[in-house]
C-alpha atoms as a PDB file:
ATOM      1  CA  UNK A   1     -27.172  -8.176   1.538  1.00  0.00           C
ATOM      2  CA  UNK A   2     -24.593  -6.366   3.737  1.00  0.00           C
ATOM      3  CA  UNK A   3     -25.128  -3.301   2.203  1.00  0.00           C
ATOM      4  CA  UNK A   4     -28.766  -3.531   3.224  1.00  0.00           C
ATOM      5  CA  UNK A   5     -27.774  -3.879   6.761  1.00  0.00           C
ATOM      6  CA  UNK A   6     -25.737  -0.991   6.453  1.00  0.00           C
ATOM      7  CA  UNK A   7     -28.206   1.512   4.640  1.00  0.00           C
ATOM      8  CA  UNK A   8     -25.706   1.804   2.245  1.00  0.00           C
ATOM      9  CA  UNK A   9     -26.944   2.211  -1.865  1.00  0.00           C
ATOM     10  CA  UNK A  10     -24.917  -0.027  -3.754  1.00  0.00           C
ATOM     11  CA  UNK A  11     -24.178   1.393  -7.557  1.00  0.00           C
ATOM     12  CA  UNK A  12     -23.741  -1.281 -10.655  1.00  0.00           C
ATOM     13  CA  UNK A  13     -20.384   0.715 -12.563  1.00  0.00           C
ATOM     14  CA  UNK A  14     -20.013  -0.141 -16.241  1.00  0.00           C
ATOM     15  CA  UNK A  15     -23.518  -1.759 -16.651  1.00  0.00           C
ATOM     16  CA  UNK A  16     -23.161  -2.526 -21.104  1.00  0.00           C
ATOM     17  CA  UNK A  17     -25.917  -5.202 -21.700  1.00  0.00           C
ATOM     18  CA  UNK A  18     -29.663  -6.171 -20.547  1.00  0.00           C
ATOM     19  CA  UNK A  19     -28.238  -9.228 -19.229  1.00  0.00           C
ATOM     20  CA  UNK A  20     -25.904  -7.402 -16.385  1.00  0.00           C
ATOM     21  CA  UNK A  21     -28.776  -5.290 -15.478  1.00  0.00           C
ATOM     22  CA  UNK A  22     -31.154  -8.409 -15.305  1.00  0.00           C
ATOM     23  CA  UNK A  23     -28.119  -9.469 -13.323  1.00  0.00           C
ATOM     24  CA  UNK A  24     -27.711  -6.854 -10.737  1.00  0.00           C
ATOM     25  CA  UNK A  25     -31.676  -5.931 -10.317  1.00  0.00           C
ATOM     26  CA  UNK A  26     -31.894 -10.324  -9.529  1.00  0.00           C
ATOM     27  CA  UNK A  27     -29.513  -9.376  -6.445  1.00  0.00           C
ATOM     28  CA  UNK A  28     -31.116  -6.056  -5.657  1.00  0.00           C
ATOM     29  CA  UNK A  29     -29.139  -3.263  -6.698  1.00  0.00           C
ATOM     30  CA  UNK A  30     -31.164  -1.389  -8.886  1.00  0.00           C
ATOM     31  CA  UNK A  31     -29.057   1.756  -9.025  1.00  0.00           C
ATOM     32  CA  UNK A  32     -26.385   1.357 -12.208  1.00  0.00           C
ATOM     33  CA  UNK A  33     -24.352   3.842 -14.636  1.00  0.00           C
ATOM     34  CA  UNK A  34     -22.563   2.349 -17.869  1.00  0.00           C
ATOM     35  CA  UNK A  35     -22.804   2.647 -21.885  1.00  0.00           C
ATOM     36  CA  UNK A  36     -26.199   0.671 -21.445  1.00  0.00           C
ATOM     37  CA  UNK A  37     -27.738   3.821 -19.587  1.00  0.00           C
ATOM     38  CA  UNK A  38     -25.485   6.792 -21.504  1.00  0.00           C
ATOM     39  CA  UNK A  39     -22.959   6.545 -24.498  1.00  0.00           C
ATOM     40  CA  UNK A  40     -19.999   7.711 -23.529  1.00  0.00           C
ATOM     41  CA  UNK A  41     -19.347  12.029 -24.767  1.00  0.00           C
ATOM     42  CA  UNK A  42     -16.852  14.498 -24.401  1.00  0.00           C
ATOM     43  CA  UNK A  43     -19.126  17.527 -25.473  1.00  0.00           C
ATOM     44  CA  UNK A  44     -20.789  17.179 -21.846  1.00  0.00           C
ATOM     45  CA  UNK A  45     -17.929  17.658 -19.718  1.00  0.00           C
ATOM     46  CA  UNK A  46     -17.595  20.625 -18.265  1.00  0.00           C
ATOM     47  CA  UNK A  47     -14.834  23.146 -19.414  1.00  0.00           C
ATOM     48  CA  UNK A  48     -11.786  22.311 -18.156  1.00  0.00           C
ATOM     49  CA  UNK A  49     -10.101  25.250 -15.661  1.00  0.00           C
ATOM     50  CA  UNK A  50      -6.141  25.338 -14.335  1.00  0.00           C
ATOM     51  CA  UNK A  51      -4.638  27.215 -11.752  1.00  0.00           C
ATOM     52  CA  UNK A  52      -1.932  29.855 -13.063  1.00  0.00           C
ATOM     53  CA  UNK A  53       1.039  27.847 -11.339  1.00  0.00           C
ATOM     54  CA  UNK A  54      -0.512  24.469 -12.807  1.00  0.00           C
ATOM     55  CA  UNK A  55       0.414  25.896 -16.040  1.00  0.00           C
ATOM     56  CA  UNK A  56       3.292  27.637 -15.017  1.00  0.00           C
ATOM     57  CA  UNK A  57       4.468  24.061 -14.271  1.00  0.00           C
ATOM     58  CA  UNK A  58       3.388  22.505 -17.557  1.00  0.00           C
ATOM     59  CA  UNK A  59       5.237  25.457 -19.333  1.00  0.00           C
ATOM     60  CA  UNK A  60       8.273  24.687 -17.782  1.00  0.00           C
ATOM     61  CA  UNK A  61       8.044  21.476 -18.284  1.00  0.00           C
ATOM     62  CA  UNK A  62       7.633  21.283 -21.700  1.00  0.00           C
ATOM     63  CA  UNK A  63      10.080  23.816 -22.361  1.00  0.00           C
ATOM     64  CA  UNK A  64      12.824  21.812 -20.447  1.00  0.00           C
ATOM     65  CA  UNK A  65      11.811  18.588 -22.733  1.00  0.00           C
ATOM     66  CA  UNK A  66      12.365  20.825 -25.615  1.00  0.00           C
ATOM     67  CA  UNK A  67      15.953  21.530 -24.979  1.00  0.00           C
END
């Protein structure tokens, strides 16, 4: 594998069944994230923080749709 060559770690994205993971691991990529691994939450994300003039902006924004 070209990756191999390159000492780079290839990744599996979006892995859902056994039968991708069978898939990928056959081809040697053992490293994989998807809903197979971890359902999919919002309560883990972390808190969400703007800058002052990123709301600013919003504000007037939605104040000039309003009119």
């Amino acid at each position: 594998m070209i990756a191999e060559r390159l000492n780079v770690a290839v990744i599996a994205e979006g892995v859902e069944t056994e039968a991708e993971l069978t898939s990928f691991r056959s081809l040697g990529i053992d490293l994989f994230q998807g809903y197979l691994s971890a359902k999919p939450t919002v309560a883990r994300l972390p808190p969400m923080r703007f800058s002052a003039s990123y709301v600013m902006l919003v504000e007037a924004l939605s104040q000039s749709n309003a009119a």
